[in-house]
N, C-alpha and C. Protein backbone atom coordinates (compact mmCIF):
# COMPACT_ATOMS: atom_id res chain seq x y z
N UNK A 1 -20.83 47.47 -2.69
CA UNK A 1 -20.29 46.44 -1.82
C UNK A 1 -19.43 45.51 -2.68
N UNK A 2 -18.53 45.63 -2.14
CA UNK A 2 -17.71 44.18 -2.87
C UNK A 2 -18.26 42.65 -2.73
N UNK A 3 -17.03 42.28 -3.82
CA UNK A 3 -17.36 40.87 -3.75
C UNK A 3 -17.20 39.80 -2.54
N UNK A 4 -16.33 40.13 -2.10
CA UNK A 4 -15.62 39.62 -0.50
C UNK A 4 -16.42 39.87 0.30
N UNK A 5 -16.75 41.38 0.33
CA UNK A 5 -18.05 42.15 1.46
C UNK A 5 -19.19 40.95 1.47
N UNK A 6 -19.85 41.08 -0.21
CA UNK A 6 -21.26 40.21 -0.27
C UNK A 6 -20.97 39.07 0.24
N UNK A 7 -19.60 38.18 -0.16
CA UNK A 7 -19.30 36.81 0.43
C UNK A 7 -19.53 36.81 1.97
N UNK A 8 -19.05 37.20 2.89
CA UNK A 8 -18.86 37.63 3.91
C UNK A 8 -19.86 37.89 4.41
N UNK A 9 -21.13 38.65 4.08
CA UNK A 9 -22.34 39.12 4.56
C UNK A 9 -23.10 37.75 4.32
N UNK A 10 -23.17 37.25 3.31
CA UNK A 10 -24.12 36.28 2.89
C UNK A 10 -23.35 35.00 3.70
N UNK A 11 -22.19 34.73 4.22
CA UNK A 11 -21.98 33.50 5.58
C UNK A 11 -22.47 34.24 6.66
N UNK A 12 -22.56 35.20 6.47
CA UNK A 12 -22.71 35.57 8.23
C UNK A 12 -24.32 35.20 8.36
N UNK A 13 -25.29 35.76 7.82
CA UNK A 13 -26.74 35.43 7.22
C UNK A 13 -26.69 33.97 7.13
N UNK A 14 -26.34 33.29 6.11
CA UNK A 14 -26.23 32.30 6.44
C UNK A 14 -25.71 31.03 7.50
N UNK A 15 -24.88 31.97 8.61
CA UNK A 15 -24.93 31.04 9.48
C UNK A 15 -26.13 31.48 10.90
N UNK A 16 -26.64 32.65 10.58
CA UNK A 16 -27.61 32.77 11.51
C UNK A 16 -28.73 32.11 10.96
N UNK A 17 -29.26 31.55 10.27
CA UNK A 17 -30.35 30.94 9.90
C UNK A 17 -30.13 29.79 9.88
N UNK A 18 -28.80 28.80 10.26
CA UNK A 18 -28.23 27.53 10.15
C UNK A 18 -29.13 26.76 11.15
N UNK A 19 -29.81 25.59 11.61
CA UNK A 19 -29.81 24.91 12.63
C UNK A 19 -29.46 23.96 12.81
N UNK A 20 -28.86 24.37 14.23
CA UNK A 20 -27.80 22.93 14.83
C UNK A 20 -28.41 21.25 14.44
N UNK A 21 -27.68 20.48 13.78
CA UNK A 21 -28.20 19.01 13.39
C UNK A 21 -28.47 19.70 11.91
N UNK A 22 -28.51 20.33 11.38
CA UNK A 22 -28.80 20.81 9.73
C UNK A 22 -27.82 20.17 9.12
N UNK A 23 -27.98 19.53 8.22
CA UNK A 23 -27.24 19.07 6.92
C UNK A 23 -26.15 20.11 6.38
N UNK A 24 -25.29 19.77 5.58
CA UNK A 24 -23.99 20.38 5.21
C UNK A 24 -24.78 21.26 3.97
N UNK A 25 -25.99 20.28 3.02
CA UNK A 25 -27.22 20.77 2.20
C UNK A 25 -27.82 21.61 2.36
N UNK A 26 -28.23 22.09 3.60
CA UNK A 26 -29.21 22.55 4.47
C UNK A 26 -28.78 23.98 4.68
N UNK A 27 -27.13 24.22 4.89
CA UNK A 27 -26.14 24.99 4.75
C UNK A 27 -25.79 25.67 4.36
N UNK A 28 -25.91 25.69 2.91
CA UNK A 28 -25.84 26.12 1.42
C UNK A 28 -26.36 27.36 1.32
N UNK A 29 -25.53 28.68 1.27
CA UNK A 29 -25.99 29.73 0.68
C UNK A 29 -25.88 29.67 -0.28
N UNK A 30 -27.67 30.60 -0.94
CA UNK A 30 -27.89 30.29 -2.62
C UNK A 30 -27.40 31.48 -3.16
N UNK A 31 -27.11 32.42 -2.62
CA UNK A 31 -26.42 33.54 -3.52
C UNK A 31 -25.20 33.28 -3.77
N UNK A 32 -24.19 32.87 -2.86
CA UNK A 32 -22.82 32.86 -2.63
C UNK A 32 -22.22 31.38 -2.83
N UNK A 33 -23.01 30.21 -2.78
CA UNK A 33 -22.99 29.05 -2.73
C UNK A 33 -21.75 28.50 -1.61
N UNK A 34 -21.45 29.57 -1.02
CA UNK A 34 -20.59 29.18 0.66
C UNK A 34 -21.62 28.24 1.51
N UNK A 35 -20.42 27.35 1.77
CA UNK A 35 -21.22 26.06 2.52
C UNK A 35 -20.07 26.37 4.30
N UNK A 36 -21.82 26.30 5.05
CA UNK A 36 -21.43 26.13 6.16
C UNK A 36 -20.74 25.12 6.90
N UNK A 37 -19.86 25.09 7.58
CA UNK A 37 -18.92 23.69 7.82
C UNK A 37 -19.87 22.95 9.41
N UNK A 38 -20.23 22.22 8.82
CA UNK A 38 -21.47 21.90 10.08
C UNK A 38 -21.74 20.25 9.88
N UNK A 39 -21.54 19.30 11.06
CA UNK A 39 -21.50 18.28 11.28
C UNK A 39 -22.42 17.69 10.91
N UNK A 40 -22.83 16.76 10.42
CA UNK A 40 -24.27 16.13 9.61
C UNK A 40 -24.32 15.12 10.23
N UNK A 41 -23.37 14.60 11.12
CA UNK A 41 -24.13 13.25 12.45
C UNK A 41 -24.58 13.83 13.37
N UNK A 42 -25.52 13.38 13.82
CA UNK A 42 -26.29 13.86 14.73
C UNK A 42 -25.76 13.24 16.14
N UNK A 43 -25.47 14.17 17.32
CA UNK A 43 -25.13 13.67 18.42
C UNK A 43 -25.66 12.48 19.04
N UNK A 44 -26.73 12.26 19.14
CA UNK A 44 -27.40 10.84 19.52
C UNK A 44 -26.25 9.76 18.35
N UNK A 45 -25.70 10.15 17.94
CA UNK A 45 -25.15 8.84 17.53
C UNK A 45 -23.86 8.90 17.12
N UNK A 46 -23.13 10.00 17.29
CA UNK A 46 -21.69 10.07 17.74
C UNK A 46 -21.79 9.94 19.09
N UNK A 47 -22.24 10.23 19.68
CA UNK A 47 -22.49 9.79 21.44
C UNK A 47 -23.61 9.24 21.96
N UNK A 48 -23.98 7.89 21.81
CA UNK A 48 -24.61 7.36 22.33
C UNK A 48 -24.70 6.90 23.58
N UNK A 49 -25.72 6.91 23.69
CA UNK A 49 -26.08 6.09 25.52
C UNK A 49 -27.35 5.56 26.15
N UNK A 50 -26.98 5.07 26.32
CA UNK A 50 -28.05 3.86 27.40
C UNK A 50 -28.32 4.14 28.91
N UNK A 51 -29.89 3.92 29.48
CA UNK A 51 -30.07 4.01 30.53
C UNK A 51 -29.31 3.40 31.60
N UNK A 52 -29.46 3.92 32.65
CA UNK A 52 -28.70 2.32 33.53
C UNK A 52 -27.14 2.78 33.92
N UNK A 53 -26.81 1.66 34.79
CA UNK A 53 -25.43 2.12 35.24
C UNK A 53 -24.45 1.47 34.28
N UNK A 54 -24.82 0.90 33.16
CA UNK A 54 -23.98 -0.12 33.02
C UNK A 54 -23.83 0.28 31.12
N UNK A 55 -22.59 0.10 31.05
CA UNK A 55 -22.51 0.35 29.04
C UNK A 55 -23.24 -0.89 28.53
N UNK A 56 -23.26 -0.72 27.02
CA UNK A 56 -24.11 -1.39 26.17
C UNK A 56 -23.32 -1.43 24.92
N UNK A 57 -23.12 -2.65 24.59
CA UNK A 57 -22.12 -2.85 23.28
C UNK A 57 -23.51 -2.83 21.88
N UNK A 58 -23.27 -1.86 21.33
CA UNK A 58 -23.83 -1.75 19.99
C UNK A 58 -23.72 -2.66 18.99
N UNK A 59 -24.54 -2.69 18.11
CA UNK A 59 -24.63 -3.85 16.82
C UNK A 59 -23.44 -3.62 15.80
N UNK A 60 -22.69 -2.02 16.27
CA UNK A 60 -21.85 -1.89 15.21
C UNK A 60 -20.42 -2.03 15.33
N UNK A 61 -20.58 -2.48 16.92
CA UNK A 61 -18.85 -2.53 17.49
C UNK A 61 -18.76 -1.34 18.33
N UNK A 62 -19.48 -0.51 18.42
CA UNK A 62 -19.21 0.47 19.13
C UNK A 62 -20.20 0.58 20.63
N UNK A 63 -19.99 1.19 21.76
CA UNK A 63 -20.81 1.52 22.82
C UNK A 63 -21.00 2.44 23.38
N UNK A 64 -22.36 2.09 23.97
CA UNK A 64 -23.02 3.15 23.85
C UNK A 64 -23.18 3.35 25.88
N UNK A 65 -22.56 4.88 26.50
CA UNK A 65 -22.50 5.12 27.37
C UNK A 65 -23.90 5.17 28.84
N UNK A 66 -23.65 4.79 30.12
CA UNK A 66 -24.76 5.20 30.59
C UNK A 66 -24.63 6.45 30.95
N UNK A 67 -25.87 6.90 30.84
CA UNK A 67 -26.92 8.03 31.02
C UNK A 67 -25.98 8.54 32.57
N UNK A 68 -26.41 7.47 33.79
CA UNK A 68 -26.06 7.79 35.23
C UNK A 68 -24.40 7.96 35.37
N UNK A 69 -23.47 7.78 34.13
CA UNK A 69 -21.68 8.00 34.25
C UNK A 69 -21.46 9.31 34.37
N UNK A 70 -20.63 9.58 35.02
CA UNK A 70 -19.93 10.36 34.99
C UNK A 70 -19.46 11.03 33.66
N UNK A 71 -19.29 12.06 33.25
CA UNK A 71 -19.06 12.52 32.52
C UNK A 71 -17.11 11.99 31.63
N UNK A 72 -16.43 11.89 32.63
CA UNK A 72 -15.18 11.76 32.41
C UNK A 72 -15.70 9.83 32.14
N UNK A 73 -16.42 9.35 32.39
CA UNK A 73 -16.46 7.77 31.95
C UNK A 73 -17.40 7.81 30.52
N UNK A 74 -18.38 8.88 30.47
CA UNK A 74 -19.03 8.77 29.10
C UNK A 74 -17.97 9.40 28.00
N UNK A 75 -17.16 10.21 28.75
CA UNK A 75 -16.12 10.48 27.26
C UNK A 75 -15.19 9.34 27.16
N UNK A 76 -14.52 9.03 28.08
CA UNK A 76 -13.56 7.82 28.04
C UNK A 76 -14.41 6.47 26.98
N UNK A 77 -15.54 6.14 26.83
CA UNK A 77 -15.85 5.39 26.31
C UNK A 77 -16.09 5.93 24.68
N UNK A 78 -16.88 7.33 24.68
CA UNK A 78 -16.76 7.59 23.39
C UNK A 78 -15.94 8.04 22.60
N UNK A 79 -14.17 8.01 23.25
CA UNK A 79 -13.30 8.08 22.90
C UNK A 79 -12.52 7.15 22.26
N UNK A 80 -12.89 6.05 22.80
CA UNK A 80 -13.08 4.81 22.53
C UNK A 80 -13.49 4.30 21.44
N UNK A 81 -14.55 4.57 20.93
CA UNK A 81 -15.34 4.05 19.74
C UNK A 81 -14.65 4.74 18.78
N UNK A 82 -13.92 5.50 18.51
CA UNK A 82 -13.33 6.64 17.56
C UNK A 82 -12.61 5.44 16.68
N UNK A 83 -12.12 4.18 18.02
CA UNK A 83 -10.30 3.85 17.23
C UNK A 83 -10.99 2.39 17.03
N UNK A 84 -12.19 1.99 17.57
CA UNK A 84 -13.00 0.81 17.02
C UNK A 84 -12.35 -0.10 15.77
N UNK A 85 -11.89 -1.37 15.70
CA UNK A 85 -11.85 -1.65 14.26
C UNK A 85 -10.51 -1.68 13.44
N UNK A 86 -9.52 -0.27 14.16
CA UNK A 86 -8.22 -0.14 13.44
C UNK A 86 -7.27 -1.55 14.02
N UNK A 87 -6.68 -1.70 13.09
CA UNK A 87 -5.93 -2.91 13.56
C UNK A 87 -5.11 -2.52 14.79
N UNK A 88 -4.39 -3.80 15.23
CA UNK A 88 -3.80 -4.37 15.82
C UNK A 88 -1.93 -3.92 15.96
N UNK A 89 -1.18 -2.59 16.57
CA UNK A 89 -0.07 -2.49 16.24
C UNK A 89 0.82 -2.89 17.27
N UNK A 90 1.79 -3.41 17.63
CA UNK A 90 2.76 -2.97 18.31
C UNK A 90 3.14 -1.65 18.32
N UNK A 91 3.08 -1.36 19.88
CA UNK A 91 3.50 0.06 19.72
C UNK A 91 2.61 1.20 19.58
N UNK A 92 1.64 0.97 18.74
CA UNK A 92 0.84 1.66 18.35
C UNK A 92 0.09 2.43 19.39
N UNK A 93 0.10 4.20 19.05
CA UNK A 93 -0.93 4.82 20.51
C UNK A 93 0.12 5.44 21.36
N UNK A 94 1.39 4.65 21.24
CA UNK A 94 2.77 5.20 22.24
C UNK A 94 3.29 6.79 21.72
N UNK A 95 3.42 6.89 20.41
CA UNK A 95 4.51 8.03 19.75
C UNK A 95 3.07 8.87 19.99
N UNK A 96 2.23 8.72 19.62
CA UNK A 96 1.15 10.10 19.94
C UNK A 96 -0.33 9.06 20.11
N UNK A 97 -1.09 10.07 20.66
CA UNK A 97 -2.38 9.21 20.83
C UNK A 97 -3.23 8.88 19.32
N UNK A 98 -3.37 9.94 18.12
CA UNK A 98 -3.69 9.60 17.60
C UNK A 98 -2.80 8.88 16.14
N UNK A 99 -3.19 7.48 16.03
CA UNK A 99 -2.45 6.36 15.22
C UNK A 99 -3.09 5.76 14.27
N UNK A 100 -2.19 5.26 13.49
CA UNK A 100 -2.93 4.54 12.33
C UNK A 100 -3.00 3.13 13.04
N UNK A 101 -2.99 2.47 13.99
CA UNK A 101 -3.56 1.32 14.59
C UNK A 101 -2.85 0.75 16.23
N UNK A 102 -3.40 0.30 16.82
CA UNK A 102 -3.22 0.03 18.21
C UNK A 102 -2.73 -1.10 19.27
N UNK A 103 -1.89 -0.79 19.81
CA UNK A 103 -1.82 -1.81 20.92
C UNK A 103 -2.29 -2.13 22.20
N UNK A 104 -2.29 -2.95 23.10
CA UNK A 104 -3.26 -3.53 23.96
C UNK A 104 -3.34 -1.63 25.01
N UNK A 105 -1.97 -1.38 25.41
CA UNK A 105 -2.32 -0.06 26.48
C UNK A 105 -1.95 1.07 25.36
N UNK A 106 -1.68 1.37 24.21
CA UNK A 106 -2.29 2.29 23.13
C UNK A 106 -3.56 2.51 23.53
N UNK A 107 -4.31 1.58 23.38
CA UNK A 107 -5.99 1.69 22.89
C UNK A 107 -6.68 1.74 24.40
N UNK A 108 -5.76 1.07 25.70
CA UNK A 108 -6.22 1.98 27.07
C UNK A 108 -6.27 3.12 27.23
N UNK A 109 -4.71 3.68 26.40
CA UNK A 109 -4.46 4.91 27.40
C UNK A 109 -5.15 5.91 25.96
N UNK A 110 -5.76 5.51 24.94
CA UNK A 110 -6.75 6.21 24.24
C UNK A 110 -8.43 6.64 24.80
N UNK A 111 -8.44 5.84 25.21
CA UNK A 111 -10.11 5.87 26.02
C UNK A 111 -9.77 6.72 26.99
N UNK A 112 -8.71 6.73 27.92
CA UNK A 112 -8.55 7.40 28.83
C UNK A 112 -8.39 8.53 28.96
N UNK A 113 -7.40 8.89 27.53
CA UNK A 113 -7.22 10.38 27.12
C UNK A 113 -8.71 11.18 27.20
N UNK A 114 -9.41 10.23 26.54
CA UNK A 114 -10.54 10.96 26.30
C UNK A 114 -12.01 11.75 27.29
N UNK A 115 -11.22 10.74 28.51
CA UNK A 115 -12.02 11.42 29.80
C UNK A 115 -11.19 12.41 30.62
N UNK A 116 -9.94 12.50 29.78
CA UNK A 116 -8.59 13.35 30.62
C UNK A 116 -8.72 12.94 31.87
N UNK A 117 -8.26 11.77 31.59
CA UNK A 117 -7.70 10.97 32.89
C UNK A 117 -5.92 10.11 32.80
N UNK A 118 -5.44 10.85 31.54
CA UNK A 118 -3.87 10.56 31.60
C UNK A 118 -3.75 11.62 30.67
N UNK A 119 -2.33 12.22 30.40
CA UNK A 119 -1.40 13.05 30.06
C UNK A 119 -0.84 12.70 28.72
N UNK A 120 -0.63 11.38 29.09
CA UNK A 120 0.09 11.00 27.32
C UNK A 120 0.13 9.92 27.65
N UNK A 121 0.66 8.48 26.62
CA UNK A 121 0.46 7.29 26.27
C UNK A 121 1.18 6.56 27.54
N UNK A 122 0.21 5.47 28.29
CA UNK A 122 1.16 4.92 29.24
C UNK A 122 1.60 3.36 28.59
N UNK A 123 2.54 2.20 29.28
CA UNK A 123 3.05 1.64 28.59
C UNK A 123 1.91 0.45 29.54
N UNK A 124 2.27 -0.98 29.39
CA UNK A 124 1.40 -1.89 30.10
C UNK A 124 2.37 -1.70 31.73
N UNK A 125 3.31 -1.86 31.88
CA UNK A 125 4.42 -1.92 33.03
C UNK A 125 4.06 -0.38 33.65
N UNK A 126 3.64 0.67 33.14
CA UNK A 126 3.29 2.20 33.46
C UNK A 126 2.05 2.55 34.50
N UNK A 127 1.17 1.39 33.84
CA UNK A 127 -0.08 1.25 34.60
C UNK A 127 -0.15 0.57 35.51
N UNK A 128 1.26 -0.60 35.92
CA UNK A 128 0.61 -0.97 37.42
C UNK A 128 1.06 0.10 38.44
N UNK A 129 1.94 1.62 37.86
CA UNK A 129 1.77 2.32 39.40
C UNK A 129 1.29 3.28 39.08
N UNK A 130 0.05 3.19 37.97
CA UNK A 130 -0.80 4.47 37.35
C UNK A 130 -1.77 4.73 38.68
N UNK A 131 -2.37 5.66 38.88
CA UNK A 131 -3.12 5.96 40.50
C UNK A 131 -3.44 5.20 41.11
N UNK A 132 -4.79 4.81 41.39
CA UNK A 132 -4.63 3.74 42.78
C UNK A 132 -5.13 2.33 42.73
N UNK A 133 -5.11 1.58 43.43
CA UNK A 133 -4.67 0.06 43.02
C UNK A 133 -6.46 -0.24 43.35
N UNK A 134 -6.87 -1.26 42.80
CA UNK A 134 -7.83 -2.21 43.04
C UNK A 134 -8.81 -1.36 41.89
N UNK A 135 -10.18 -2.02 42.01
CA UNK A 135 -11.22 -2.08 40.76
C UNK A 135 -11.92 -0.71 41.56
N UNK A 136 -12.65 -0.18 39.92
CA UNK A 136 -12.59 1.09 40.57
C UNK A 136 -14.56 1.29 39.91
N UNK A 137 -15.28 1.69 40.81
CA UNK A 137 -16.60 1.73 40.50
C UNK A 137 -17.54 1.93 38.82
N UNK A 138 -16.47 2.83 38.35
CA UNK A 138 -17.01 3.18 37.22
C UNK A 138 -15.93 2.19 35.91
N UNK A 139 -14.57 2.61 36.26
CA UNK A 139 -13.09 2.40 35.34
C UNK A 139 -12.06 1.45 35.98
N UNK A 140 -12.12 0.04 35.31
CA UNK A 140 -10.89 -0.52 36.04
C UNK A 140 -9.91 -0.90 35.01
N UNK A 141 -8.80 -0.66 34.80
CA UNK A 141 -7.17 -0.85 34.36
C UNK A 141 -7.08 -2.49 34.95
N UNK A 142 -6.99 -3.24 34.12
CA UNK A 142 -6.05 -4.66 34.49
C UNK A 142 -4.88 -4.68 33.90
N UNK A 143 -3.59 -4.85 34.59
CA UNK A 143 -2.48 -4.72 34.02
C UNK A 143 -1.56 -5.83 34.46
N UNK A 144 -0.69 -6.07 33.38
CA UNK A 144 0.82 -6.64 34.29
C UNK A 144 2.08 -6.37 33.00
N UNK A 145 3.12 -6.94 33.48
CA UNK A 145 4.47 -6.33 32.54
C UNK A 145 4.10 -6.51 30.52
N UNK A 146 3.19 -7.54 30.29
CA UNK A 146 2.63 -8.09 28.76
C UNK A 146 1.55 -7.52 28.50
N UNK A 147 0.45 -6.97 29.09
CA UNK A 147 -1.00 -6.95 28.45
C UNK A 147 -1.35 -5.66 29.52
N UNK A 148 -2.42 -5.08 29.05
CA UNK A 148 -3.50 -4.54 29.52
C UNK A 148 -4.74 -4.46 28.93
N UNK A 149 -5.72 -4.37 29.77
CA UNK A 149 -7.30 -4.21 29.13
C UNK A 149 -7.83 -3.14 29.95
N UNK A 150 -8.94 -2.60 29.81
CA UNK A 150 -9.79 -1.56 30.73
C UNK A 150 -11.34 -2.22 30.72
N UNK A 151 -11.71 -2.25 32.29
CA UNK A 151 -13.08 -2.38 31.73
C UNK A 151 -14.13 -0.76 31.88
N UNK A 152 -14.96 -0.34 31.73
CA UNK A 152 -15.30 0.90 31.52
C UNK A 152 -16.87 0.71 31.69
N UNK A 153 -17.84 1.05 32.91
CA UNK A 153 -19.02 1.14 32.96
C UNK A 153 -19.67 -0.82 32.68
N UNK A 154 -18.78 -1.15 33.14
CA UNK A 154 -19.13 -3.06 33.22
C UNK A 154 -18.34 -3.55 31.61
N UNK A 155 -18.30 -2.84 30.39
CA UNK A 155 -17.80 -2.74 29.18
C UNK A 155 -16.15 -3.56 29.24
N UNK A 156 -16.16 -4.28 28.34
CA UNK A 156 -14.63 -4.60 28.81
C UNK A 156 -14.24 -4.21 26.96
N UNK A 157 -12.50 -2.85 26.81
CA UNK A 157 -12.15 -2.80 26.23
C UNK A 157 -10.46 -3.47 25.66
N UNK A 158 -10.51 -4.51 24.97
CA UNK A 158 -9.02 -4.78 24.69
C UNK A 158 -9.03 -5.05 23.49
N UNK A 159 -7.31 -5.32 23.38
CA UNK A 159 -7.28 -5.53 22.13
C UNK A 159 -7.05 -7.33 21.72
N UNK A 160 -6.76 -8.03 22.87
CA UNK A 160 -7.00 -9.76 23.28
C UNK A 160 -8.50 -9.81 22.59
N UNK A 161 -8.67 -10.78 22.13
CA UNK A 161 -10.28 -11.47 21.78
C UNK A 161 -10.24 -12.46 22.36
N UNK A 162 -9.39 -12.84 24.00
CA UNK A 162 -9.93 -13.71 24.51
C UNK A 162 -11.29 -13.92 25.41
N UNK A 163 -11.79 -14.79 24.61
CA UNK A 163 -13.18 -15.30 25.63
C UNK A 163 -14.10 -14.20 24.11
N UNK A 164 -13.58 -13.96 23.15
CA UNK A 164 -14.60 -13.37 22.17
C UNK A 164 -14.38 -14.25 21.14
N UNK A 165 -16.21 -14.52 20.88
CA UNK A 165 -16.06 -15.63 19.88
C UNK A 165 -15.74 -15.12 18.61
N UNK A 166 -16.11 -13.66 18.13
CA UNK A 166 -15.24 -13.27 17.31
C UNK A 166 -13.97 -13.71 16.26
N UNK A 167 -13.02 -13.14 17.77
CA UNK A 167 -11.50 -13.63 17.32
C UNK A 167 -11.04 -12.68 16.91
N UNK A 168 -11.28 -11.52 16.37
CA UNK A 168 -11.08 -10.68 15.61
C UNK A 168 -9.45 -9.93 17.12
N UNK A 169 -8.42 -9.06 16.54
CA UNK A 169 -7.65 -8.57 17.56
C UNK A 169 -8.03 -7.34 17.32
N UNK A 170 -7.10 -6.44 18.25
CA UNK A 170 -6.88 -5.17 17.77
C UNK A 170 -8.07 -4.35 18.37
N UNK A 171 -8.55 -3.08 18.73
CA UNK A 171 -9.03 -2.28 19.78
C UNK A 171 -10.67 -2.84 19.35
N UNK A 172 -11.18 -2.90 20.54
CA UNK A 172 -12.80 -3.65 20.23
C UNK A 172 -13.31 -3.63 21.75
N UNK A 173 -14.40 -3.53 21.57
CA UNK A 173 -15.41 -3.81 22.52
C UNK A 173 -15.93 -5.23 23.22
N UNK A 174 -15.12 -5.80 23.70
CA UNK A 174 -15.94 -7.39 24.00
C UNK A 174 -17.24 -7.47 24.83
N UNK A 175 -17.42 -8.57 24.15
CA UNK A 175 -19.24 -8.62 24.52
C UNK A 175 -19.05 -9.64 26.01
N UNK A 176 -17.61 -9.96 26.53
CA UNK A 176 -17.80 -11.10 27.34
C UNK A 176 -16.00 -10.49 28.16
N UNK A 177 -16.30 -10.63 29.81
CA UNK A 177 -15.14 -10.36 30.12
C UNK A 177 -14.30 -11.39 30.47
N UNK A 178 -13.25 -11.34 30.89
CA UNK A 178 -11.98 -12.46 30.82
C UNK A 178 -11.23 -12.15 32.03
N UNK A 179 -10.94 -13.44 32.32
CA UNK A 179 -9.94 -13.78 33.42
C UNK A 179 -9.57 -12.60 33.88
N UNK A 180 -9.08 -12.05 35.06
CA UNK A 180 -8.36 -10.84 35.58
C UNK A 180 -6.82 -11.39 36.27
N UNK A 181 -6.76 -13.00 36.26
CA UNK A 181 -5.32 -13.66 36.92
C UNK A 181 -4.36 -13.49 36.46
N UNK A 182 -3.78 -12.94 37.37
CA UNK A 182 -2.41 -12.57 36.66
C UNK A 182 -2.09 -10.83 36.73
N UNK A 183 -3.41 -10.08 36.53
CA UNK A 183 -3.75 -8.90 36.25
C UNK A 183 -3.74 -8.14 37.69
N UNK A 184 -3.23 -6.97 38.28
CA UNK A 184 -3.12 -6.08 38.71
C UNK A 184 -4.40 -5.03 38.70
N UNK A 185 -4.80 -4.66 39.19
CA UNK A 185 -6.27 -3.46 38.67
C UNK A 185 -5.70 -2.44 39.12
N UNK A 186 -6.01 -1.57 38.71
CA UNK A 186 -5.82 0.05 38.96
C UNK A 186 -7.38 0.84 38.55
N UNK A 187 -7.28 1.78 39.20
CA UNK A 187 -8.19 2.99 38.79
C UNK A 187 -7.92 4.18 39.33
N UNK A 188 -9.22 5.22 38.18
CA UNK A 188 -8.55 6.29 38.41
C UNK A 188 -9.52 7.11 39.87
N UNK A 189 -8.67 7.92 40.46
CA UNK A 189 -9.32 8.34 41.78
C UNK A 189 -10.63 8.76 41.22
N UNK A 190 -11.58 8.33 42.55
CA UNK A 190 -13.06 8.75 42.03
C UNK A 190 -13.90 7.96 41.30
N UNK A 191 -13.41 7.16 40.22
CA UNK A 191 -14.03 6.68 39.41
C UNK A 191 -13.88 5.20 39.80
């Protein structure tokens, strides 16, 4: 048997004996020292979630989905947590979804991507004739020609820190929601 052969035999063996949540360590064939390419976070905490109808802002900036959402609202939120933290861009989120930092409907129409509930980056002026108008059970879009925010499972995501004692800008989770005057709502059908 060749060397390639044994390589080859000894991943294949080694990925049948792999178990899912196993360490990258855990992985490790000892003959061949081929390492299985295998995620070492454990789903409970790349996707978190909470009982209840309602999201839950985490200790780390990130949130954590309910249990009773819809599937297209638990991804939209943990799509969300991905861009947590990156600053603050103009623009940012428009040329492609994924960016080195974000603007107010960047970092909407990012969450949104993530429940494939838009196509590609909308602008703030895009979303007041994005699907249908008023607050929407699970997902509501506040928009007008300057700003947008989303709130998501009661969760309010923007990149404003108004009404957050924070202060901090740029894509985040607020622990407190804000004025809607001025704001337009949209949502997406269904949700």
């Amino acid at each position: 048997m060749t060397r390639t052969a044994k390589a080859l035999r000894s991943l294949a063996l080694a990925a049948v004996f792999v178990v899912p949540g196993a360490s990258v360590a855990q992985a490790r064939d000892v003959a061949g020292g081929v390492t299985i390419s295998q995620d070492p976070v454990p789903a409970s905490i790349k996707y978190p979630t909470v009982d209840g109808p309602t999201a839950k802002l985490l200790d780390d900036g990130r949130a954590a989905a309910p249990t009773l959402a819809p599937d297209a609202v638990k991804k939209a939120i943990w799509a969300a947590n991905k861009i947590i933290g990156k600053p603050y861009r103009y623009g940012g989120g428009h040329a492609r979804f994924n960016d080195s930092g974000y603007d107010c409907s960047g970092t909407v129409s990012f969450a949104l991507r993530g429940g494939k509930l838009v196509e590609s980056p909308l602008d703030s002026s895009s979303f007041l004739k994005w699907e249908e108008a008023g607050e929407g059970d699970w997902i509501t879009v506040y928009t007008n020609p300057g700003h947008a925010f989303v709130v998501i499972a009661g969760l309010r995501l923007d990149t404003s820190a108004s009404g957050d004692p924070s202060g901090n800008k740029g894509p985040r989770w607020r622990p407190v929601l804000r004025s809607t005057s001025g704001f337009k709502a949209r949502h997406p059908e269904g949700l």
